[in-house]
N, C-alpha and C. Protein backbone atom coordinates (compact mmCIF):
# COMPACT_ATOMS: atom_id res chain seq x y z
N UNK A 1 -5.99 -13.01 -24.24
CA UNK A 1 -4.78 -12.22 -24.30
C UNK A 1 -4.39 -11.79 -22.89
N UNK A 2 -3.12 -11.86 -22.52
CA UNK A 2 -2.65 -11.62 -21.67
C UNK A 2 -2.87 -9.76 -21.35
N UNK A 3 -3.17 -9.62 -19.95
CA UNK A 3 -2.67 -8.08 -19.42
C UNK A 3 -1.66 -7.39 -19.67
N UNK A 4 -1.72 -5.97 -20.26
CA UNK A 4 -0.23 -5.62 -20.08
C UNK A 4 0.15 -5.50 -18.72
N UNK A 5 1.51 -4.99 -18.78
CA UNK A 5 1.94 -5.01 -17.20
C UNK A 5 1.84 -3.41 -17.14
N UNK A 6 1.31 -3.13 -15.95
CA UNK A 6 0.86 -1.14 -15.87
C UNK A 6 2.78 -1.08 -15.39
N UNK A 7 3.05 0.12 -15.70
CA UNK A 7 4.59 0.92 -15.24
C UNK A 7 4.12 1.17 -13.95
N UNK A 8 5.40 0.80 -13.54
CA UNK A 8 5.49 1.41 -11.63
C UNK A 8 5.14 2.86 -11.26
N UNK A 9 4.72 3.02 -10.44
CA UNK A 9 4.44 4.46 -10.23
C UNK A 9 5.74 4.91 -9.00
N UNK A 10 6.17 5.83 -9.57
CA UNK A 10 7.38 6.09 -9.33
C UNK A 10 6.93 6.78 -8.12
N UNK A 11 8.07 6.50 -6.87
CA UNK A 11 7.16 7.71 -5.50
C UNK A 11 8.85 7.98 -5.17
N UNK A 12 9.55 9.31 -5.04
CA UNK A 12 9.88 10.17 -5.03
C UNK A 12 10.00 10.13 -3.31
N UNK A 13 11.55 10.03 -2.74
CA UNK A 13 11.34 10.40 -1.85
C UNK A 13 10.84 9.26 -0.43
N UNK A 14 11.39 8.05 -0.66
CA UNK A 14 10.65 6.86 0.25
C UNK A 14 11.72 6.42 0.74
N UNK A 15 12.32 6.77 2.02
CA UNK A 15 13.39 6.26 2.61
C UNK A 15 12.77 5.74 3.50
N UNK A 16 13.42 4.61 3.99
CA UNK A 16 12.48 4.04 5.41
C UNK A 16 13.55 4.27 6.12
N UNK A 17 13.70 3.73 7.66
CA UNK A 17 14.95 3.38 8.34
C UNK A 17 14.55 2.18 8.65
N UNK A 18 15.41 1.31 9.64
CA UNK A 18 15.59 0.00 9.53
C UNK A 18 14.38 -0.62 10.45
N UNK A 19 13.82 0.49 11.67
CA UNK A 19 12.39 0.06 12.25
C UNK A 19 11.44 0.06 10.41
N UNK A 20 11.18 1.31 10.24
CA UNK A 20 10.13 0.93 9.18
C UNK A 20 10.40 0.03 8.05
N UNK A 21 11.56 -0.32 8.23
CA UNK A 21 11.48 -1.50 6.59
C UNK A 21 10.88 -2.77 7.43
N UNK A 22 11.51 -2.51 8.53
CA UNK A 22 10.99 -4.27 9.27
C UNK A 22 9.82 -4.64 9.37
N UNK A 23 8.93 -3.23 9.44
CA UNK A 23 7.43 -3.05 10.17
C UNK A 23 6.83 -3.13 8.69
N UNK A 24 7.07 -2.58 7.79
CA UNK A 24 7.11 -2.90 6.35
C UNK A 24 7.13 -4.31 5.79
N UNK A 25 8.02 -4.74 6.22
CA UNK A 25 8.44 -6.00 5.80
C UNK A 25 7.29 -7.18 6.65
N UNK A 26 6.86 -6.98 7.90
CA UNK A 26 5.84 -7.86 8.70
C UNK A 26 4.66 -7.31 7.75
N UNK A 27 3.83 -6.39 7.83
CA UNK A 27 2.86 -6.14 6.82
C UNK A 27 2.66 -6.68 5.57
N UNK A 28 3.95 -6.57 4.57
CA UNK A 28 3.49 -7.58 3.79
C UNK A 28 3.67 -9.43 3.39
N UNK A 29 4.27 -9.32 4.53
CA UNK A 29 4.29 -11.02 4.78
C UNK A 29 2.79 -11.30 5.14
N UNK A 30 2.22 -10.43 6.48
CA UNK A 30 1.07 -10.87 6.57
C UNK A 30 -0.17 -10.15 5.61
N UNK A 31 -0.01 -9.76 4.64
CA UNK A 31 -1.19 -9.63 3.59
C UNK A 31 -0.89 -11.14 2.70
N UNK A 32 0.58 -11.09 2.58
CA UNK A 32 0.43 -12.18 1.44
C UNK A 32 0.46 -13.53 1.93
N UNK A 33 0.76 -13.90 3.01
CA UNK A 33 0.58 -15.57 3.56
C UNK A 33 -0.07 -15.40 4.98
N UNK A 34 -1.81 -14.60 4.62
CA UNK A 34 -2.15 -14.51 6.29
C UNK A 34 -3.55 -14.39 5.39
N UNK A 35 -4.29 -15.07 6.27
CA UNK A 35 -5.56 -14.80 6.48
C UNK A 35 -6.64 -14.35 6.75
N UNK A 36 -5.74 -13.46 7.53
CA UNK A 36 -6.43 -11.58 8.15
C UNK A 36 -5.83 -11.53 9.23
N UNK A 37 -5.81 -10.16 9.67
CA UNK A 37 -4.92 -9.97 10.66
C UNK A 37 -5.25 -8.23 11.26
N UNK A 38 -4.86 -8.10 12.32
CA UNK A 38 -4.78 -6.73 12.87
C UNK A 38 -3.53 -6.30 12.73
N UNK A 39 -3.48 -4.89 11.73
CA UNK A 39 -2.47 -4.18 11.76
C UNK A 39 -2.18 -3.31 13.68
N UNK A 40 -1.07 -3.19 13.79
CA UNK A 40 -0.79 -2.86 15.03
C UNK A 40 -0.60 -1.43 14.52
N UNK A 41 -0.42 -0.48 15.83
CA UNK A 41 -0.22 1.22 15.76
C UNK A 41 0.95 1.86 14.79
N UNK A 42 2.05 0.61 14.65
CA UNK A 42 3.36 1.27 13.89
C UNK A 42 2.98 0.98 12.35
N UNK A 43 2.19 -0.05 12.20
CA UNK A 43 2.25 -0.51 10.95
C UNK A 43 1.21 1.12 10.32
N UNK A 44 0.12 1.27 11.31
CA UNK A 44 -0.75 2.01 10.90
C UNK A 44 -0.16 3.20 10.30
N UNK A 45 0.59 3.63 11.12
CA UNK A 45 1.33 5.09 11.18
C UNK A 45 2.30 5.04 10.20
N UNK A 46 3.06 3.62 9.89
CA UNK A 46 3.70 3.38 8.30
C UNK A 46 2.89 3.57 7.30
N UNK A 47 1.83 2.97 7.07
CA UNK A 47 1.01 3.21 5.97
C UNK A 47 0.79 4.44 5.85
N UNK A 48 0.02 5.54 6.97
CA UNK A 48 -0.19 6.34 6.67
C UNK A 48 0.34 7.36 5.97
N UNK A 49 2.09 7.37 6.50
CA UNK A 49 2.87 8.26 6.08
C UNK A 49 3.40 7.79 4.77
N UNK A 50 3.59 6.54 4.48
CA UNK A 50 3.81 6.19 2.85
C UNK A 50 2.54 6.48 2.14
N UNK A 51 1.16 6.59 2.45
CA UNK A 51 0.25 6.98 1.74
C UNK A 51 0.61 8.55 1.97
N UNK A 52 0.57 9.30 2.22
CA UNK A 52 0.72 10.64 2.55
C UNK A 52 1.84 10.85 1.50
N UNK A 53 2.95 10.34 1.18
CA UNK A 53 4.05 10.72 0.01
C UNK A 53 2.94 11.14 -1.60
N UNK A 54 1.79 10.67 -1.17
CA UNK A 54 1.62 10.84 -2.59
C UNK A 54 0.63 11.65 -2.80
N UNK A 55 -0.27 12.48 -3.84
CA UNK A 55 -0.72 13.75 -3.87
C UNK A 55 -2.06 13.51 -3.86
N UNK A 56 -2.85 13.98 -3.32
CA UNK A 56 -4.40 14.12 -3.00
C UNK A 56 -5.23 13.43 -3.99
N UNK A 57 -4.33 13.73 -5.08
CA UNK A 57 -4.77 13.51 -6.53
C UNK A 57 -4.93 11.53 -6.72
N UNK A 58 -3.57 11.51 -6.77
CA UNK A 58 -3.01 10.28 -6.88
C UNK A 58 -3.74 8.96 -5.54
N UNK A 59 -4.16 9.73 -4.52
CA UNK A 59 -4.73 9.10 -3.71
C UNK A 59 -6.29 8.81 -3.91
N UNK A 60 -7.18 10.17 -4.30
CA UNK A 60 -8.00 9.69 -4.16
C UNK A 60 -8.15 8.77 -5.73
N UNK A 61 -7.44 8.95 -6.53
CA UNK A 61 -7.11 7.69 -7.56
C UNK A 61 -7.20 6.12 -7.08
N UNK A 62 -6.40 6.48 -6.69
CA UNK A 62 -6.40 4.95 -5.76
C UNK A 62 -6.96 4.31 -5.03
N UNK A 63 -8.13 5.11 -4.09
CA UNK A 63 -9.24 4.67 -3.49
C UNK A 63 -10.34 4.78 -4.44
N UNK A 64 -10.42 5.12 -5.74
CA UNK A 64 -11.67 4.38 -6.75
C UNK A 64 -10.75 3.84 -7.53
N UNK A 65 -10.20 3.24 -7.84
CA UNK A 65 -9.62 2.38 -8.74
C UNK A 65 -9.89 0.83 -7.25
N UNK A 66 -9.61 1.24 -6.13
CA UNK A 66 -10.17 -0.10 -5.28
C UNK A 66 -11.21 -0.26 -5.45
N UNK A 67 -12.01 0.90 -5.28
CA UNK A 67 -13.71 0.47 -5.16
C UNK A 67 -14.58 -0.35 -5.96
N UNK A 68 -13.69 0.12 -7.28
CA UNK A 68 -14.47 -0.27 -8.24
C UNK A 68 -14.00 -2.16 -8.80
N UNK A 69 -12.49 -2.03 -8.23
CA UNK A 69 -11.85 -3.14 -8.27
C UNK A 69 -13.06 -4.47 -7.40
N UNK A 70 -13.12 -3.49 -6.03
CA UNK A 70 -13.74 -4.59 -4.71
C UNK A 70 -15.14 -4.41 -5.18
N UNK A 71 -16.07 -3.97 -6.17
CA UNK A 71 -17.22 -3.56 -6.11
C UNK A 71 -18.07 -5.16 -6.32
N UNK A 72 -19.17 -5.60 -5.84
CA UNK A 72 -19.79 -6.66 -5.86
C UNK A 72 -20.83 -6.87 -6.72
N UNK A 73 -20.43 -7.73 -7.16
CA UNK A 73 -21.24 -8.10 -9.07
C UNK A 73 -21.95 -9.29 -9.17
């Protein structure tokens, strides 16, 4: 049986301007057709602050929902 599909998690509040959509936009080109790569200082400081939109709660959610995702079996 197929997965359901989980609902978007709605984030409240995510305007970029046209540097961060671009710097946005290189990040996930290179997760999805790259092989690994070094994020540079802007990308860092993008992530951070789009991780930061969301609540302590919701975050540390999301870092065990990876862990357990990446966990080795």
């Amino acid at each position: 049986m197929a997965k359901a599909r989980k609902s978007p998690v709605q984030r409240s509040g995510l305007v970029l301007n046209a540097d961060q959509a671009e710097i946005l936009s290189e990040i996930a080109t290179l997760v999805s057709y790259s092989g690994g790569f070094t994020y540079t200082r802007d990308m860092m400081a993008l992530n951070k602050w789009i991780a930061g939109l969301s609540t302590p709660t919701a975050r540390r959610a999301c870092l065990a929902q990876a862990v357990a995702r990446e966990a080795i079996r």
